[in-house]
Protein backbone atom coordinates (compact mmCIF):
# COMPACT_ATOMS: atom_id res chain seq x y z
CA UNK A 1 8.67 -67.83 -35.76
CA UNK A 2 9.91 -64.18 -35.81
CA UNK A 3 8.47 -61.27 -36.08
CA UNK A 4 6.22 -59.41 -38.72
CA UNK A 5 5.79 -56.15 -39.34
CA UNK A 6 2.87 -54.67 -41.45
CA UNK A 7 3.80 -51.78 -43.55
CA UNK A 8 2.19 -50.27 -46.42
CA UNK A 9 -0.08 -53.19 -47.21
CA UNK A 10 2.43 -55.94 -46.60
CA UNK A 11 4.09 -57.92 -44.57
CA UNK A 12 7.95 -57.66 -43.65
CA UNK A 13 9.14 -60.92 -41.74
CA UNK A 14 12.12 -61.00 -39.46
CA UNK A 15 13.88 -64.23 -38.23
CA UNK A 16 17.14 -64.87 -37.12
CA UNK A 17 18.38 -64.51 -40.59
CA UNK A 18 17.72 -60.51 -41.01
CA UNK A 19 19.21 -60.30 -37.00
CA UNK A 20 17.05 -61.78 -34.76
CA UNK A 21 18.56 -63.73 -31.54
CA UNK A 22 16.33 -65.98 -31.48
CA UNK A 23 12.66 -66.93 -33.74
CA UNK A 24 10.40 -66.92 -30.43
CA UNK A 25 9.39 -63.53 -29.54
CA UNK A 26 7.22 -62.95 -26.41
CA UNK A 27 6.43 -59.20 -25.66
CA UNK A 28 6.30 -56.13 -28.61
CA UNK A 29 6.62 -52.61 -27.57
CA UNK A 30 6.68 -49.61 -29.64
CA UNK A 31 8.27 -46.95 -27.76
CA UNK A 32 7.85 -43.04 -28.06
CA UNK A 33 10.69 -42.91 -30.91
CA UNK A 34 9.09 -45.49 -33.48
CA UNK A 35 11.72 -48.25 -32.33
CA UNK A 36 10.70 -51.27 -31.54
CA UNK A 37 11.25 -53.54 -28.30
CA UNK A 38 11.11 -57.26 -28.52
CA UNK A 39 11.25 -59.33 -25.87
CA UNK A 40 13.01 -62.60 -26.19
CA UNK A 41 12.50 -66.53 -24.47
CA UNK A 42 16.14 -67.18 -24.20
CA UNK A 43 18.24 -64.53 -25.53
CA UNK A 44 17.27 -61.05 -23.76
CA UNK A 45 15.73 -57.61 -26.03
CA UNK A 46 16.35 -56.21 -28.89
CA UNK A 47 15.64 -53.13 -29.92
CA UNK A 48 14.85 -52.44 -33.41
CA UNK A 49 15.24 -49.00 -35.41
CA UNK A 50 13.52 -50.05 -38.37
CA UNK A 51 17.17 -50.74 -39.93
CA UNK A 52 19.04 -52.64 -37.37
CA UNK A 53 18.38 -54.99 -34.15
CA UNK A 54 20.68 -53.92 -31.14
CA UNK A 55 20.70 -56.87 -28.85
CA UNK A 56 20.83 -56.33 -25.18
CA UNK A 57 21.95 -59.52 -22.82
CA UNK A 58 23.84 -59.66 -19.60
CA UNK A 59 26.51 -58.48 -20.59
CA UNK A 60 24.96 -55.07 -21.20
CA UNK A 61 23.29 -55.34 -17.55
CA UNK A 62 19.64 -56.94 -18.65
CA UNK A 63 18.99 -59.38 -16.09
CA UNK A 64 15.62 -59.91 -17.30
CA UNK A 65 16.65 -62.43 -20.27
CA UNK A 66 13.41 -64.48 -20.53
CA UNK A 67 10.88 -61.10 -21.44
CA UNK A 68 7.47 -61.02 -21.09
CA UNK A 69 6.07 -57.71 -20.06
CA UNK A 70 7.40 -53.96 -21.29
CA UNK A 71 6.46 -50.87 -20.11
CA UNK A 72 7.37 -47.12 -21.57
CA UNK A 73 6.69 -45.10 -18.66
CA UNK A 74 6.37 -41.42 -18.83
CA UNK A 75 9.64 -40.43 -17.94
CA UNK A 76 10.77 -42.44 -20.91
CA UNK A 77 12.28 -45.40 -19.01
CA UNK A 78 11.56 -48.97 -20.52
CA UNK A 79 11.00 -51.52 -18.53
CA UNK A 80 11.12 -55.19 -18.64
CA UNK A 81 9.63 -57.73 -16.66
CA UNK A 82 11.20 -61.23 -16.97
CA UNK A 83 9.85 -64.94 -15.82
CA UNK A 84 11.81 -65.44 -12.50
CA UNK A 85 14.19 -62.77 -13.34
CA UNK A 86 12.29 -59.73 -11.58
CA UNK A 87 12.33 -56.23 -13.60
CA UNK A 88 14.86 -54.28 -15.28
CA UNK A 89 14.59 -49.97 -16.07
CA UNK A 90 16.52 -48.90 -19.16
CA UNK A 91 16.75 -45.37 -18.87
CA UNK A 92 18.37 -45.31 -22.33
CA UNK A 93 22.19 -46.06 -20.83
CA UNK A 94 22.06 -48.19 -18.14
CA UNK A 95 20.06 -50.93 -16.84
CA UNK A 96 18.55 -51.36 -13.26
CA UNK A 97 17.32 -54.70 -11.51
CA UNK A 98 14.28 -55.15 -8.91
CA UNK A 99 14.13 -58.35 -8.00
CA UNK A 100 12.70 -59.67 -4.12
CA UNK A 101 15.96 -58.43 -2.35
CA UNK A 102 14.82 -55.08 -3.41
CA UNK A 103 11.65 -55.76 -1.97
CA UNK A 104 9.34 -57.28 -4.91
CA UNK A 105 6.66 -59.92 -4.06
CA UNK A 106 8.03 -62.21 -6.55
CA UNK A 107 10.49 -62.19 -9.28
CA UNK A 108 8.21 -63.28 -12.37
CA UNK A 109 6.71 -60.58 -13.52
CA UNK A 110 4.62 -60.94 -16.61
CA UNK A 111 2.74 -57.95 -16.66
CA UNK A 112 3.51 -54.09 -15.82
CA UNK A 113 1.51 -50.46 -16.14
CA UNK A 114 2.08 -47.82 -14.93
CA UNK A 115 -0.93 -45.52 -13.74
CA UNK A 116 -2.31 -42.26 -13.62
CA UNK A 117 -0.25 -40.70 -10.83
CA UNK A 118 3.15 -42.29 -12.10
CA UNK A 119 3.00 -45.45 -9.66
CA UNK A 120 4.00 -48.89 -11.92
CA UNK A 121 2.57 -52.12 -10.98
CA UNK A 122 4.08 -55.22 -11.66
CA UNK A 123 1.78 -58.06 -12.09
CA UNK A 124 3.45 -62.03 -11.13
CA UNK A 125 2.50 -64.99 -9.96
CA UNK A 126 2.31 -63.75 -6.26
CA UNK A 127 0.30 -60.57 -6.54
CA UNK A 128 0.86 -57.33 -7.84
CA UNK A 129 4.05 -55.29 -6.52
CA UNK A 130 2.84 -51.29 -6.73
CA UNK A 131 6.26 -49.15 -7.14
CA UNK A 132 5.54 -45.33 -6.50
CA UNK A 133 9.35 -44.19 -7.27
CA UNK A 134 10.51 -44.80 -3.45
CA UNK A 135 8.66 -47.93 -1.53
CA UNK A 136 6.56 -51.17 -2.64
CA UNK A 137 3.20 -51.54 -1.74
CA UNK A 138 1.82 -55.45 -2.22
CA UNK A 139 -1.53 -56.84 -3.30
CA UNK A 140 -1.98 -60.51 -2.36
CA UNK A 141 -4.95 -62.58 -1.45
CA UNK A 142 -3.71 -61.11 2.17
CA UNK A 143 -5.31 -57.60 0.76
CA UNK A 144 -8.32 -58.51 -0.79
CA UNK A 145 -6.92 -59.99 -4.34
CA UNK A 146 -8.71 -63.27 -5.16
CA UNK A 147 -6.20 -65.04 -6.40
CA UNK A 148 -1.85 -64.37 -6.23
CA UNK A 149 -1.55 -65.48 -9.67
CA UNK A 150 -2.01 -62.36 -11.60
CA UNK A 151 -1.33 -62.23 -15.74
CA UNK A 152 -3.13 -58.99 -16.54
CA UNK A 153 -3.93 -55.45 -15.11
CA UNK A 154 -4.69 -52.23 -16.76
CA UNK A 155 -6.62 -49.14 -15.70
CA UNK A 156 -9.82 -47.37 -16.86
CA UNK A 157 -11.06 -44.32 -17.34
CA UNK A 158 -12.14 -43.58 -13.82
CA UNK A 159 -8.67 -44.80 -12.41
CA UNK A 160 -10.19 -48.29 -11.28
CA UNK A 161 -7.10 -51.32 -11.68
CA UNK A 162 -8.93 -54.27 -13.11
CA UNK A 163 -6.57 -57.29 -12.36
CA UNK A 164 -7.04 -60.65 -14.16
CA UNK A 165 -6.16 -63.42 -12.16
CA UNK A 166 -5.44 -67.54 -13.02
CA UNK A 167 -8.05 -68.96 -11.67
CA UNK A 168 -9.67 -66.21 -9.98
CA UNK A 169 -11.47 -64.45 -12.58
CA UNK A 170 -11.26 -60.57 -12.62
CA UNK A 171 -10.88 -58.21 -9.55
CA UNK A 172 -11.52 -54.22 -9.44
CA UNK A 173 -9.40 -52.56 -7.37
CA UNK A 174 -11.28 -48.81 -6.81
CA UNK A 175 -7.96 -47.44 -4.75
CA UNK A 176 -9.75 -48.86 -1.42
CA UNK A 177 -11.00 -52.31 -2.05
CA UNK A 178 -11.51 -55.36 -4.35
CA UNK A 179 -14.55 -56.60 -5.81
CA UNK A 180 -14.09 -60.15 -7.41
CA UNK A 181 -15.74 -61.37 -10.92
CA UNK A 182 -15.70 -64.50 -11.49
CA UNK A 183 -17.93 -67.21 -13.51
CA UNK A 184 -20.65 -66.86 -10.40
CA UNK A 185 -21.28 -63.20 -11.34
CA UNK A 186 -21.12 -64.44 -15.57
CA UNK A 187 -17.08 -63.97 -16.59
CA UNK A 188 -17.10 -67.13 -19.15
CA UNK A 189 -13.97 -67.94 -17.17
CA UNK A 190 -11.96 -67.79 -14.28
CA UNK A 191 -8.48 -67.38 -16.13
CA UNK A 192 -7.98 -64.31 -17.58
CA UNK A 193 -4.67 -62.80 -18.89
């Protein structure tokens, strides 16, 4: 368990003996500043500097304890998305929750990018929730998607969303409509995060 970190031609191991929380880490992200973010089962983020871990829990506003997807978006924010705790901006003082009151299709997000015109998309297991600064915009099955339970989505070159789905396979998303890959049109398999 822990984390390792390669550094000139070795490996550095962290448990909860040099600071970790807790041994089972589920999301690494290096942010714009070298530190990095590690996302935690049970026992929220930590940040680390390359010297010391600072922990961040509820009781420094993270609502998103159980972290799976993080985000550095380009206004510097980092964002978490939790497993049934919704998402959670750190704008480097203060924390800030989405969850479904605030209008989000479902609170576990495991997945979140943010694409070339600034919008972030939060992928979960009822869609993906599209965020352009001042409304939510939804993609379920409703819209096209083949499948609500989505575990991947990143954008290419030409500004396409490709969405990977649990059970149903891979869908492009070209800003207008959805075309589905699955194992019919040769993706060895329908469940792809």
């Amino acid at each position: 368990g822990g984390v390792s970190i390669y550094k000139r031609q070795s490996f550095k191991h962290y448990t909860e003996n040099e600071g970790l929380s807790e041994n089972l880490v589920l999301s690494i992200l290096e942010d714009r500043h070298k530190n990095l973010w590690l996302g935690t089962a049970y026992t929220g983020v930590l940040m680390f500097d390359g010297q010391t871990f600072n922990h961040f829990t509820r009781n420094e506003g993270l609502r998103c304890i159980t972290t799976y997807g993080m985000l550095e978006d380009s206004q510097g924010n980092i964002w978490f998305g939790s497993w049934c705790g919704g998402v959670c901006k750190y704008d480097g003082e203060t924390f800030t929750h989405f969850a479904t009151n605030q209008g989000l299709s479902n609170n576990c997000v495991v997945s979140i990018l943010e694409d070339r015109h600034g919008n972030l998309l939060f992928a979960s297991s009822h869609g993906v929730s599209m965020y352009n600064g001042d409304s939510l915009t939804h993609y379920t099955p409703k819209e096209g998607l083949s499948n609500r339970h989505v575990g991947a989505i990143l954008e290419d070159r030409h500004g396409n969303l490709w969405i990977g789905t649990d059970g149903g396979g891979v869908n492009k998303y070209d800003g207008k409509s959805f075309t589905h890959f699955t194992e019919k049109e040769g993706l060895s398999n329908n469940y792809v995060n």
